[in-house]
C-alpha atoms as a PDB file:
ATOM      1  CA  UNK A   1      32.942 149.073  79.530  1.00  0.00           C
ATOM      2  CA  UNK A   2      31.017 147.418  82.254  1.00  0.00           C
ATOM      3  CA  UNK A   3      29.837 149.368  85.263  1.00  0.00           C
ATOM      4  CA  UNK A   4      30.021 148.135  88.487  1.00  0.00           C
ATOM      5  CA  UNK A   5      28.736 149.548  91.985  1.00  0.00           C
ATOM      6  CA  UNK A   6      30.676 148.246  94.890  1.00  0.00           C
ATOM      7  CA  UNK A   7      30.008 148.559  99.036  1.00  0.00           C
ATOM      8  CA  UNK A   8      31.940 148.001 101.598  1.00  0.00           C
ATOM      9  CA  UNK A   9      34.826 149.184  99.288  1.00  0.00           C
ATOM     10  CA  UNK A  10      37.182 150.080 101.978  1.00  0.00           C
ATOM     11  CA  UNK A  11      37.665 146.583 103.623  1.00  0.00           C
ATOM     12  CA  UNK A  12      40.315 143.945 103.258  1.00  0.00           C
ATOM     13  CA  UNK A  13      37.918 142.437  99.876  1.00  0.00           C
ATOM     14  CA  UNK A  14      36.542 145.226  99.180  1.00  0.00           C
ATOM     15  CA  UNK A  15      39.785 147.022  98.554  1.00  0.00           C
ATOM     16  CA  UNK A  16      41.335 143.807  96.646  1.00  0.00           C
ATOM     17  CA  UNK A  17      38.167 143.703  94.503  1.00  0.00           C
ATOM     18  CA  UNK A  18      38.121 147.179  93.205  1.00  0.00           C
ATOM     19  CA  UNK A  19      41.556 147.039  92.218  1.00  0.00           C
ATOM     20  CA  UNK A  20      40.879 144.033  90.164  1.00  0.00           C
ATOM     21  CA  UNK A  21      37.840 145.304  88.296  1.00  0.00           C
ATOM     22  CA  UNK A  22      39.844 148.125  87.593  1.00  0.00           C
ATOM     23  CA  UNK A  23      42.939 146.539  86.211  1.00  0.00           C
ATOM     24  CA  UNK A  24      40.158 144.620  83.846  1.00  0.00           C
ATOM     25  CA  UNK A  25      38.625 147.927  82.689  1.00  0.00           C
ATOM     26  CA  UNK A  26      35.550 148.091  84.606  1.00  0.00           C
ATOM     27  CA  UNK A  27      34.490 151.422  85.802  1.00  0.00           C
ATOM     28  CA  UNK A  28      33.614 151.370  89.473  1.00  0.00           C
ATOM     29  CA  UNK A  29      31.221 153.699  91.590  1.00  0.00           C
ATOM     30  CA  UNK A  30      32.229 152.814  95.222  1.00  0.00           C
ATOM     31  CA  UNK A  31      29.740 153.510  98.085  1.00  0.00           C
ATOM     32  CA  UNK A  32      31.359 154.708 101.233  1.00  0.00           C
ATOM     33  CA  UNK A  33      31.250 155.930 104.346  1.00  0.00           C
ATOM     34  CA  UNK A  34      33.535 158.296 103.872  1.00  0.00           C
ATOM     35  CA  UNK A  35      36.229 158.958 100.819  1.00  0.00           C
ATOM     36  CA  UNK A  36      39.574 159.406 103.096  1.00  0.00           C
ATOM     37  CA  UNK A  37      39.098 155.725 103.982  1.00  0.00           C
ATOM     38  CA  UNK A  38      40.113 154.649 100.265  1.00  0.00           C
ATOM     39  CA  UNK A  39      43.793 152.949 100.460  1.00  0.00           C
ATOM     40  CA  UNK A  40      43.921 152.342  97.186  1.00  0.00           C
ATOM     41  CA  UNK A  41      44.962 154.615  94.166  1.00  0.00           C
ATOM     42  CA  UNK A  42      43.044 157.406  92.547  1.00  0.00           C
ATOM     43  CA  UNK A  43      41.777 155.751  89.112  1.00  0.00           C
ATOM     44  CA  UNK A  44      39.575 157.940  86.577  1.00  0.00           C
ATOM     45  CA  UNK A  45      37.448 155.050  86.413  1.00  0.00           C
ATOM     46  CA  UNK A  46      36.691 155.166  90.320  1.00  0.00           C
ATOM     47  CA  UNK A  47      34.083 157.275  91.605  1.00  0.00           C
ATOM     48  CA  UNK A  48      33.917 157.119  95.183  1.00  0.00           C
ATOM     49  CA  UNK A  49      30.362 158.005  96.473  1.00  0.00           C
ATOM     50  CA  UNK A  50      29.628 159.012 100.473  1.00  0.00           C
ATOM     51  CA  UNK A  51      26.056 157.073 101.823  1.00  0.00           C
ATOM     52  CA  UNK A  52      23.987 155.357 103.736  1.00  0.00           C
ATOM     53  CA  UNK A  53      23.467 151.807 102.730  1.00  0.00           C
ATOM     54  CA  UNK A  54      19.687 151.869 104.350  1.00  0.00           C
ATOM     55  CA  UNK A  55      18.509 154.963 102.502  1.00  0.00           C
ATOM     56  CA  UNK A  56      17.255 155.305  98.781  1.00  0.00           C
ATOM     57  CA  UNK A  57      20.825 154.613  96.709  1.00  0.00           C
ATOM     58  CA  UNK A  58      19.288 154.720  93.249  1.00  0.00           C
ATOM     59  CA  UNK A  59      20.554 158.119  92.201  1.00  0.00           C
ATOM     60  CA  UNK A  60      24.080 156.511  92.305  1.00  0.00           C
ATOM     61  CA  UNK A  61      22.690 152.817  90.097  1.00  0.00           C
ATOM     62  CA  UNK A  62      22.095 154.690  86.646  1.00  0.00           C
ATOM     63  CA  UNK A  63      23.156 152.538  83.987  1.00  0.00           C
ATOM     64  CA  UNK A  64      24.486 149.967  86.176  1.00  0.00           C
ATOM     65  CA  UNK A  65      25.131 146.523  85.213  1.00  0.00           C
ATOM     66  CA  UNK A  66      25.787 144.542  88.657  1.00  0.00           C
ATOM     67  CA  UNK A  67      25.976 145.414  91.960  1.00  0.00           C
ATOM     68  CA  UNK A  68      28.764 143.754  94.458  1.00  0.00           C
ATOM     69  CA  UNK A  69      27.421 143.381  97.852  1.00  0.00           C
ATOM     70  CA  UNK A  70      30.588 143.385 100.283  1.00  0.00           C
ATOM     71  CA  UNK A  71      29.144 145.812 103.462  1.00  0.00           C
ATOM     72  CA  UNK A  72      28.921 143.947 106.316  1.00  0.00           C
ATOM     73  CA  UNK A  73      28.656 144.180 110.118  1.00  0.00           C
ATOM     74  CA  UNK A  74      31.178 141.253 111.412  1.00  0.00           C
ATOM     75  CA  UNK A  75      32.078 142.571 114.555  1.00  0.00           C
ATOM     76  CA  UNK A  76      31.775 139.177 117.032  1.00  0.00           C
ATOM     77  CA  UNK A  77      30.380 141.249 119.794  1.00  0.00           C
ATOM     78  CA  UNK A  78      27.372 142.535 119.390  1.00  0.00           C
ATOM     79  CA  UNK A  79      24.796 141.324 121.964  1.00  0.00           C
ATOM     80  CA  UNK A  80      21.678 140.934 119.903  1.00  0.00           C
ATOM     81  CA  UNK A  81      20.719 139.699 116.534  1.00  0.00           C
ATOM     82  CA  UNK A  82      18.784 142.949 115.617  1.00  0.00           C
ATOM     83  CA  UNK A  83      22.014 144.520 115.440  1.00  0.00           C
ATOM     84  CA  UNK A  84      23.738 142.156 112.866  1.00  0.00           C
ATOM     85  CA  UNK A  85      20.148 142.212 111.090  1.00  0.00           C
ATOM     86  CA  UNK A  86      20.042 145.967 110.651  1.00  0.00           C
ATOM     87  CA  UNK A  87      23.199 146.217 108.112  1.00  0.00           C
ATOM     88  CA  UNK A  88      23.420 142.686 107.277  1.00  0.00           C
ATOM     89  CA  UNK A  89      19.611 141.736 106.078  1.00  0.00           C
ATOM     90  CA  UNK A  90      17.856 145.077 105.554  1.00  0.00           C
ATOM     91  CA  UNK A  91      20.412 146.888 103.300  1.00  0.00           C
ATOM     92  CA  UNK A  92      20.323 143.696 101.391  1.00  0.00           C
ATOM     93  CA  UNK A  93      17.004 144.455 101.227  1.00  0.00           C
ATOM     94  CA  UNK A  94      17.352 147.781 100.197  1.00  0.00           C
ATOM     95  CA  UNK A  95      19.965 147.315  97.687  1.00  0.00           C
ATOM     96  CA  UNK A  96      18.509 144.261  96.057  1.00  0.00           C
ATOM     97  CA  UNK A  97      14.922 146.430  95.629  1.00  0.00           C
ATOM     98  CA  UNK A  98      16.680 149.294  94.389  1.00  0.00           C
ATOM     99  CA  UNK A  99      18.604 146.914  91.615  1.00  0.00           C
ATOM    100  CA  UNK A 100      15.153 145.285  90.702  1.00  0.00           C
ATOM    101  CA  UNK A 101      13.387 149.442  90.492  1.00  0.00           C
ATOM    102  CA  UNK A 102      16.469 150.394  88.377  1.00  0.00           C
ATOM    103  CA  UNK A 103      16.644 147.231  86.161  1.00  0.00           C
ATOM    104  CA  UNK A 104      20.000 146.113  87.052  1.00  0.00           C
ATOM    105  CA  UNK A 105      21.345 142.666  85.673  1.00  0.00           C
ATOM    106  CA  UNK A 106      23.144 141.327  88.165  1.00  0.00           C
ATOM    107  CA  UNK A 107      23.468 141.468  92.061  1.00  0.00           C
ATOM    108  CA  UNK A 108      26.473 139.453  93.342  1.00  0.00           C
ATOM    109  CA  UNK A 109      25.861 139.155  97.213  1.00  0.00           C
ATOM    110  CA  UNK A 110      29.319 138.545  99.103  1.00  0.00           C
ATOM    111  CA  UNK A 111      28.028 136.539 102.162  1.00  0.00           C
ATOM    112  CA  UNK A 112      30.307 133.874 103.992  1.00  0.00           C
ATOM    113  CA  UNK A 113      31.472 130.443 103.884  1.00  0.00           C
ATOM    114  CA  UNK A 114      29.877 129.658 107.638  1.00  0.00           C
ATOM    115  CA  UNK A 115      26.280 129.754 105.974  1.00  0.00           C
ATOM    116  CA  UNK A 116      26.722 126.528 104.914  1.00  0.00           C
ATOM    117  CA  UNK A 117      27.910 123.041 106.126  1.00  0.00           C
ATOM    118  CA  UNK A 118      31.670 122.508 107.321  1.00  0.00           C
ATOM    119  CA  UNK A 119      33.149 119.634 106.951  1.00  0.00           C
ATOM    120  CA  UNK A 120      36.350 117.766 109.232  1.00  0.00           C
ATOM    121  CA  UNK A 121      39.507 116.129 107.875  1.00  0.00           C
ATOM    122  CA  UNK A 122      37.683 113.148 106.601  1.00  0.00           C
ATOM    123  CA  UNK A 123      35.289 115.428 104.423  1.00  0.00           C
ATOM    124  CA  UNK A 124      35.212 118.784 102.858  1.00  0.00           C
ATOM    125  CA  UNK A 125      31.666 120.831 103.135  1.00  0.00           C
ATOM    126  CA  UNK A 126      30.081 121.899  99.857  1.00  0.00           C
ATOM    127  CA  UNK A 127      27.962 124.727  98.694  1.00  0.00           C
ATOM    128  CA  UNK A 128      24.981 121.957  99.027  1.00  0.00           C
ATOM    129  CA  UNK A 129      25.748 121.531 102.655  1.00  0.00           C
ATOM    130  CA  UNK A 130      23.223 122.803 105.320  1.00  0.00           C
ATOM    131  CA  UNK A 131      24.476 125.268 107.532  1.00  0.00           C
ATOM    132  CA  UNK A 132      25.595 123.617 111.254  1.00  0.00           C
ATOM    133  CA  UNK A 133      26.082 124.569 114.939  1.00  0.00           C
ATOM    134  CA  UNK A 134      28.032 126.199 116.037  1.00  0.00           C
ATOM    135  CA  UNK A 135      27.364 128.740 113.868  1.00  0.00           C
ATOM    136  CA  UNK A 136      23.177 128.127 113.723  1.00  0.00           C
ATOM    137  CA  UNK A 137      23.753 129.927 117.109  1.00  0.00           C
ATOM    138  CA  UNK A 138      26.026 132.719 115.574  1.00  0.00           C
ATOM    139  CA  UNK A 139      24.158 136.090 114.979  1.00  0.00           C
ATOM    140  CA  UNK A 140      26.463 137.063 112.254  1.00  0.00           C
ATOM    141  CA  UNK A 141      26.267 133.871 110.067  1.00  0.00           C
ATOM    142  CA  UNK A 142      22.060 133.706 110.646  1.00  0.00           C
ATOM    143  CA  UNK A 143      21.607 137.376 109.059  1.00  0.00           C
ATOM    144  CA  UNK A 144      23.750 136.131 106.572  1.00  0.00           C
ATOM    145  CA  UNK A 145      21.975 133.193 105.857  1.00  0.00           C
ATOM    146  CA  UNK A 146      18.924 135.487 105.973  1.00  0.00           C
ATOM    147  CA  UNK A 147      19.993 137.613 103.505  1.00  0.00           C
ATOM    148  CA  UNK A 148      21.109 134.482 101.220  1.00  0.00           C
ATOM    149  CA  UNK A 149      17.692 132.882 101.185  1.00  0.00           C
ATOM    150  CA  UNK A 150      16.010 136.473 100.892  1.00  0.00           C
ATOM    151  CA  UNK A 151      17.795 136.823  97.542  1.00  0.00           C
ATOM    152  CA  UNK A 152      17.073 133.393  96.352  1.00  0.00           C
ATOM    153  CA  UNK A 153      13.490 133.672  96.861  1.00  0.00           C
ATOM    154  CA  UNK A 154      12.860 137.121  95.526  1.00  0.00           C
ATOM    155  CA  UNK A 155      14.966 137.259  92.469  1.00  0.00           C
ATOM    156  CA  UNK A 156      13.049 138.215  89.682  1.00  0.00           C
ATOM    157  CA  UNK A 157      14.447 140.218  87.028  1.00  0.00           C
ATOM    158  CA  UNK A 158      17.718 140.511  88.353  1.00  0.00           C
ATOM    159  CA  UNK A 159      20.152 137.566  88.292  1.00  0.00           C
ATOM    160  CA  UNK A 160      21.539 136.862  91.624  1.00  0.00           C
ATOM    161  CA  UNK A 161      24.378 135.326  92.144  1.00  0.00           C
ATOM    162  CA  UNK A 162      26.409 134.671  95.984  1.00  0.00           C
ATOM    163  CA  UNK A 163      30.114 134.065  96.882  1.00  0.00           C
ATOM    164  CA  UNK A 164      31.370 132.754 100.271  1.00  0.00           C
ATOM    165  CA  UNK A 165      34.012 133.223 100.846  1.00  0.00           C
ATOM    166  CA  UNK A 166      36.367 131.624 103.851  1.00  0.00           C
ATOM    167  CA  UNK A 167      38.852 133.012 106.213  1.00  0.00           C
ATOM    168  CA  UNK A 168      40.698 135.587 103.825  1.00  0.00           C
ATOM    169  CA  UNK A 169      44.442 136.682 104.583  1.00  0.00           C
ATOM    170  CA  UNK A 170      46.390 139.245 102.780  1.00  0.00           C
ATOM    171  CA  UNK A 171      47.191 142.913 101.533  1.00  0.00           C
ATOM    172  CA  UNK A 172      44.934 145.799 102.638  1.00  0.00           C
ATOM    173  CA  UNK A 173      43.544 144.738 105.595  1.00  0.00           C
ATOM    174  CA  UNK A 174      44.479 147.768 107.370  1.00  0.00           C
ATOM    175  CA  UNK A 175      42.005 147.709 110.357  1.00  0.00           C
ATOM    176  CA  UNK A 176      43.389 144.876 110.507  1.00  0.00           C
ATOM    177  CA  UNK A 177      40.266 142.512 110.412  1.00  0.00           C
ATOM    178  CA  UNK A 178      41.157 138.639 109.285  1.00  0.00           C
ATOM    179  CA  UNK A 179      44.853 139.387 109.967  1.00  0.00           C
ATOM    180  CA  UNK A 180      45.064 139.771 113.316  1.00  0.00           C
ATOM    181  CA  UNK A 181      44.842 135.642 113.479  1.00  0.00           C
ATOM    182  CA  UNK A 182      49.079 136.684 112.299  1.00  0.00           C
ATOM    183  CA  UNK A 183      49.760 138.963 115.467  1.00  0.00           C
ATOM    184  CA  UNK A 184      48.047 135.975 117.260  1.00  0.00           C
ATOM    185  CA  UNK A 185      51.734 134.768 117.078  1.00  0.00           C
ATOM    186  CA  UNK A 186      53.958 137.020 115.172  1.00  0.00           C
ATOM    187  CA  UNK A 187      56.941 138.421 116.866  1.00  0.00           C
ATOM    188  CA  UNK A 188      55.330 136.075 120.453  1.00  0.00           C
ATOM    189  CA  UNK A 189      57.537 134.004 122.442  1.00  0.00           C
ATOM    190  CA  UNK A 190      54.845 131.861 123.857  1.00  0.00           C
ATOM    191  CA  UNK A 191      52.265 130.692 121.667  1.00  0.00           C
ATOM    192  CA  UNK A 192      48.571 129.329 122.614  1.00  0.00           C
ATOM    193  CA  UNK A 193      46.199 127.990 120.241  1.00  0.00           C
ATOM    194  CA  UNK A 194      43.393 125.865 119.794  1.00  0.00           C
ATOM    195  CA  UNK A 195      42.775 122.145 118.726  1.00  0.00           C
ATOM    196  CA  UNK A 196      40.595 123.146 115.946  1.00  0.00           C
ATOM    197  CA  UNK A 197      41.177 124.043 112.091  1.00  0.00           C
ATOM    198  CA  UNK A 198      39.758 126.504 109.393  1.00  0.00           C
ATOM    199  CA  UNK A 199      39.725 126.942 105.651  1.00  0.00           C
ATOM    200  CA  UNK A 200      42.120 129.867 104.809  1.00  0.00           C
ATOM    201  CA  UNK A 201      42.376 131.723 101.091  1.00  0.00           C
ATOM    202  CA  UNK A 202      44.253 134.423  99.643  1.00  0.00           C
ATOM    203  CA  UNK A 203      42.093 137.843  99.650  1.00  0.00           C
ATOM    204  CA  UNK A 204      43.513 137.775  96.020  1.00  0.00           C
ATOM    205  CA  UNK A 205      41.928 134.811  94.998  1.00  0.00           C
ATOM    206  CA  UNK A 206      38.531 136.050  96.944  1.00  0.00           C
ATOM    207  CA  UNK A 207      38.775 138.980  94.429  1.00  0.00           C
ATOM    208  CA  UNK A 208      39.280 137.182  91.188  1.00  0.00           C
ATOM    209  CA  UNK A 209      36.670 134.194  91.990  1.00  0.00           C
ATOM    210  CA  UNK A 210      34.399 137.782  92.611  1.00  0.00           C
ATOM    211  CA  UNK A 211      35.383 138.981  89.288  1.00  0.00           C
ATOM    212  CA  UNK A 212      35.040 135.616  87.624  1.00  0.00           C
ATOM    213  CA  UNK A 213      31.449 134.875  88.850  1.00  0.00           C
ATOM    214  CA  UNK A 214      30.442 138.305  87.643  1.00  0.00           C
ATOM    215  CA  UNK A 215      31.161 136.754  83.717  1.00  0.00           C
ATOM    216  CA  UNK A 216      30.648 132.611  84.439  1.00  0.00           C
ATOM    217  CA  UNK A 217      28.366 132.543  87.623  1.00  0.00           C
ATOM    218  CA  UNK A 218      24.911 130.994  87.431  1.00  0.00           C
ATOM    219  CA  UNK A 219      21.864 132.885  88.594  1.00  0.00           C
ATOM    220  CA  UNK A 220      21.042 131.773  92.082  1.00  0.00           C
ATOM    221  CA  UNK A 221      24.264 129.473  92.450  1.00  0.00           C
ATOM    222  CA  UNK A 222      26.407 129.812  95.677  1.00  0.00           C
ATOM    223  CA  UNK A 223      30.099 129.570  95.016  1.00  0.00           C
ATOM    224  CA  UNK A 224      32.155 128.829  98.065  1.00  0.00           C
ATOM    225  CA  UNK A 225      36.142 131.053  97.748  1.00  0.00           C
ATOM    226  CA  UNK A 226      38.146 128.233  99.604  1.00  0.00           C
ATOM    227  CA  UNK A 227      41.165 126.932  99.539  1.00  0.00           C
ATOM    228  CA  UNK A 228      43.506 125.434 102.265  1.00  0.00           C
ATOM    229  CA  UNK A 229      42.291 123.259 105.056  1.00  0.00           C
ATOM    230  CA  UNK A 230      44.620 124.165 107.852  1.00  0.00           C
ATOM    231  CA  UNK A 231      44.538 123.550 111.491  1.00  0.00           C
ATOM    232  CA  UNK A 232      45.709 126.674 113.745  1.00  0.00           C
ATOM    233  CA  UNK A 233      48.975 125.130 114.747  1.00  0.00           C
ATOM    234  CA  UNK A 234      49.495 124.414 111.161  1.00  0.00           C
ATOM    235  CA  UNK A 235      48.785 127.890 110.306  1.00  0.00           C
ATOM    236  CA  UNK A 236      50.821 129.376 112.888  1.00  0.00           C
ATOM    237  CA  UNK A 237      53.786 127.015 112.136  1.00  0.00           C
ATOM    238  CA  UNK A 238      53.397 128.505 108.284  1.00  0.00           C
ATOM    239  CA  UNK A 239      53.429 132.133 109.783  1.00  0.00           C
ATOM    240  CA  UNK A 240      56.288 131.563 112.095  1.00  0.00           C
ATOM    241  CA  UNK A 241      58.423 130.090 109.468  1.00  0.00           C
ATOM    242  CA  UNK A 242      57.890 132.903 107.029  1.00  0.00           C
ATOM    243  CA  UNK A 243      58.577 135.710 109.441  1.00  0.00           C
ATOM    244  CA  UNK A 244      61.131 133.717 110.951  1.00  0.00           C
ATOM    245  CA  UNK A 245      60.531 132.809 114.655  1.00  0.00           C
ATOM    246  CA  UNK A 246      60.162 129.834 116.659  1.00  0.00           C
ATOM    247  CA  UNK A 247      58.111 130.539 119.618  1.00  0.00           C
ATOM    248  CA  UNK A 248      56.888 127.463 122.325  1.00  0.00           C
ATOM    249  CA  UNK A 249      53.827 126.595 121.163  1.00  0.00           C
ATOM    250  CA  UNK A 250      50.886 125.416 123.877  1.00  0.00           C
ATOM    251  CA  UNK A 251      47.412 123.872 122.612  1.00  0.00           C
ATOM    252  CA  UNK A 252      44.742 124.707 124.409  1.00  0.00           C
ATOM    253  CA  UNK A 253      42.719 122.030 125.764  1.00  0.00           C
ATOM    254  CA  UNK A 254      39.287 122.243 124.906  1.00  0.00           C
ATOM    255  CA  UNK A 255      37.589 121.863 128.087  1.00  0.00           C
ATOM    256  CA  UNK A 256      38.946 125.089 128.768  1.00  0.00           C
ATOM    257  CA  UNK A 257      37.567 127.008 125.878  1.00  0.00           C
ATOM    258  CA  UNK A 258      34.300 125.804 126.818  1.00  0.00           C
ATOM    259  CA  UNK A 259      34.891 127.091 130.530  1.00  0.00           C
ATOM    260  CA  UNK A 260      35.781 130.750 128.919  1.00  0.00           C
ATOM    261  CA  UNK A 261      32.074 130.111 126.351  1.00  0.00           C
ATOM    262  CA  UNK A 262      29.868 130.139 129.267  1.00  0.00           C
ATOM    263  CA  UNK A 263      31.972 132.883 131.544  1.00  0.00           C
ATOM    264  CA  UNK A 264      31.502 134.727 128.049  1.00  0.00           C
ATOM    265  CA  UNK A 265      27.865 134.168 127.513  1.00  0.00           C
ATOM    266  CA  UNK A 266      27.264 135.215 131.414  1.00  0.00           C
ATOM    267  CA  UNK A 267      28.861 138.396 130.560  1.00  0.00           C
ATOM    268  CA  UNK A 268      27.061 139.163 127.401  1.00  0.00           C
ATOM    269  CA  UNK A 269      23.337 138.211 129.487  1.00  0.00           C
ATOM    270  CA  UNK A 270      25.380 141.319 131.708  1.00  0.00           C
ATOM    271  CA  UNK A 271      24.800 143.571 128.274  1.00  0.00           C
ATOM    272  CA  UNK A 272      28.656 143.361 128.298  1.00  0.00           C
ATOM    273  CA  UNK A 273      30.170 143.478 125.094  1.00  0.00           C
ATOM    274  CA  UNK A 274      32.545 140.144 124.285  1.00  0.00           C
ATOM    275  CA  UNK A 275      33.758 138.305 121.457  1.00  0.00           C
ATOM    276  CA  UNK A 276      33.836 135.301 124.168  1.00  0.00           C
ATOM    277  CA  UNK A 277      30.745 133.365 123.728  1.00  0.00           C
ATOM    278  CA  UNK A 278      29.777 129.094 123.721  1.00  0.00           C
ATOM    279  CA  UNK A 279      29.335 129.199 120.317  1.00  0.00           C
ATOM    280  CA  UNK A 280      32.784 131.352 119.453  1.00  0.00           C
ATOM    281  CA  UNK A 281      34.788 128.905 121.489  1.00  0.00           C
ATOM    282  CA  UNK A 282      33.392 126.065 119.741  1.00  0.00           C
ATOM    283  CA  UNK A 283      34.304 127.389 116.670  1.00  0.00           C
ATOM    284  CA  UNK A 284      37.825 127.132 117.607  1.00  0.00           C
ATOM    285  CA  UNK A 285      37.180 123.694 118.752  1.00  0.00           C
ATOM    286  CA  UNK A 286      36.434 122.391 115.068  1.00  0.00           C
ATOM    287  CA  UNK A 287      37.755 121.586 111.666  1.00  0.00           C
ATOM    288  CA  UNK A 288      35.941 124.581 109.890  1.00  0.00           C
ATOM    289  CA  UNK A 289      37.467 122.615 106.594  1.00  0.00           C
ATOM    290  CA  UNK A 290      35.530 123.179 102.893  1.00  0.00           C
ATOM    291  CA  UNK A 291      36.015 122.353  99.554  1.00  0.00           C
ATOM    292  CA  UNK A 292      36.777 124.962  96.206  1.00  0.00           C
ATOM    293  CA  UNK A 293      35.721 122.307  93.635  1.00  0.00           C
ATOM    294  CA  UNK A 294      32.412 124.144  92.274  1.00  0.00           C
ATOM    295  CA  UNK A 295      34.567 127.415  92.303  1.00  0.00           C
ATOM    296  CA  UNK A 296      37.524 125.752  90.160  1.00  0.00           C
ATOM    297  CA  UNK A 297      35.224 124.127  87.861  1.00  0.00           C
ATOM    298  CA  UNK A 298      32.707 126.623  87.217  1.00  0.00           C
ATOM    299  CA  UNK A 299      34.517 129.944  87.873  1.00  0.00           C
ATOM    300  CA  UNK A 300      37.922 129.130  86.613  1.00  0.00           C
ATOM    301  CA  UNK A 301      40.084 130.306  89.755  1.00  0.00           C
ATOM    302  CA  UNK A 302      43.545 129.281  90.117  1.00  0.00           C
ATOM    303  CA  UNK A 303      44.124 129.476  93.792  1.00  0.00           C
ATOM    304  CA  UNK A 304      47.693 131.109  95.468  1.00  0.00           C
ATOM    305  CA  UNK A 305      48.691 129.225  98.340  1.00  0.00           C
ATOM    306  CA  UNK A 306      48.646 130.641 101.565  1.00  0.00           C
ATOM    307  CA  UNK A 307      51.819 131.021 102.174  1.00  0.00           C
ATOM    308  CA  UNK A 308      51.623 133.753  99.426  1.00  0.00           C
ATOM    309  CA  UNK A 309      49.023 135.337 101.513  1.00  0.00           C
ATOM    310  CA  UNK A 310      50.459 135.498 104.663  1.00  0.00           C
ATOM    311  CA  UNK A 311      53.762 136.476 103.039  1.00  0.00           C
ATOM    312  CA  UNK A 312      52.030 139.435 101.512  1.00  0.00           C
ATOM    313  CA  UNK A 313      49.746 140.171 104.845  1.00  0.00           C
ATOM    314  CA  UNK A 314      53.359 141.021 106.796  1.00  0.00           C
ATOM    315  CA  UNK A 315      54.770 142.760 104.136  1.00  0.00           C
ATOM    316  CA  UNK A 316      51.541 144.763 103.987  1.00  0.00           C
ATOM    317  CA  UNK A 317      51.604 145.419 107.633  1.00  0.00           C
ATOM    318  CA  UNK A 318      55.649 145.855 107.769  1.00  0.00           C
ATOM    319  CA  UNK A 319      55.372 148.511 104.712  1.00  0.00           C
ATOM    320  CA  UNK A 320      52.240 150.385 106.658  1.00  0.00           C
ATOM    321  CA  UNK A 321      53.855 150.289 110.367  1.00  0.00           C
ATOM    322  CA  UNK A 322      50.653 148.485 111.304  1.00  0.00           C
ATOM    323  CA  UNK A 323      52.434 145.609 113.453  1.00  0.00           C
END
């Protein structure tokens, strides 16, 4: 039996991917803040471990085989990079030195899709894509990046292999993080959304393409989790069918988004704390749209479609009172 140490096990992937490894007869040890936060069930091949990412972790790595990176700081409104840095660069760091000290195969670094170059409804970005604005100007997707090329240049003995994932919809996400982009118009009467698009994909499929790169991924390969190209009307037309509502729907013209970016980025210089920012409103502006061919090919993943995951998002939040 392989053993695996996870982080950031009580998130929407996190949760998804421990159940998998589990149902495949891996034996976990999940690092967490603390063990209440768990959602999933008690398994006598989980050992759920309270720590601190940033301190010395190797008293929990014996006889390891691979370590799944998922921890993250993704909050949108933090006002300096230092603070995305902190958790998302230096406990890379960490980690990845502790795997090398403890001679640990495998590090599998969860990082995310908007490290590398989208692409528009003519065009699908690739894993070989350079990363592009807006989100060069996005804290959160540089000390990702950071991390990325880190691991790439300082792999030794230790295979590393990184996933990245896109915009991920479905059970578990009890905060909820991804899903609230479903209350944006579940159960509304008046809908507003932007002109842009993004790549969606079941959290499901997130977790298996994790699983399957642990066997089949290359050492220091990226492997984008993608799926369906969707603009936001598109996506909110899929939602409102499936919980059955027709609210008006309004676009939002972009000239106004950009108006609420720079009101945003004044407030921010303020030290207030917004999501609003130029570069966030841009975002919403674009076709975020990539491609899942290297992940089919190489990793095997048979994708869900996202209707599945947004159908199993509201039952999730239905069953757990959470909407």
């Amino acid at each position: 039996m392989k053993k695996i140490c996870v982080t950031g096990a009580t998130g929407l992937l996190g949760t998804n991917v421990i159940i998998k490894l589990l149902q495949n007869g891996y034996s976990v040890t999940a690092l967490v803040r603390k063990k209440s936060s768990w959602l999933g069930e008690e398994n006598e091949n989980l050992k759920l471990v309270e720590a601190d990412l940033s301190s010395d972790i190797s008293s929990h790595l014996s006889n390891t085989d691979c370590i799944i990176h998922i921890a993250a700081e993704t909050r949108q409104n933090l006002l300096s990079y230092e603070e995305y840095k902190n958790v998302n660069y230096d406990t890379v760091v960490n980690l990845f030195t502790h795997a090398e000290v403890m001679g640990i195969k495998k590090f599998l670094f969860v990082s995310t899709a908007n490290t590398l170059g989208f692409g528009n409804t003519g065009f699908w970005g690739s894993e070989k894509a350079p990363q592009l604005y807006p989100f060069t100007y996005s804290f959160y997707a540089q000390s990702k990046l950071a991390a990325e090329e880190y691991l790439l240049q300082n792999r030794k003995n230790t295979e590393v292999i990184i996933v990245n994932p896109t915009f991920m919809i479905g059970a578990y996400d009890s905060k909820p993080s991804s899903g609230k982009i479903i209350f944006w118009t579940w159960k509304k009467k008046l809908v507003f959304y932007p002109k842009g698009g993004k790549n969606f994909v079941h959290v499901e499929d997130a977790a298996n393409g994790i699983l399957n790169a642990i066997e089949n991924g290359r050492t220091g390969e990226k492997y984008l989790l993608a799926n369906e190209n969707l603009s936001y009307s598109e996506f909110f037309k899929k939602v409102n069918r499936i919980t059955d509502q027709n609210p008006i729907m309004i676009a939002i013209p972009n000239r106004i988004l950009s108006l609420l970016g720079l009101i945003g980025d004044g407030l921010r210089k303020l030290n207030i704390k917004t999501s609003i920012s130029t570069s966030n409103m841009k975002a919403l502006q674009i076709c975020n749209y990539y491609s899942n061919q290297k992940s089919v090919k190489e990793l095997g993943i048979k994708y869900q479609s996202i209707d599945k995951a947004i159908e199993d998002a509201v039952q999730y939040f239905i069953k757990n009172n959470t909407y």
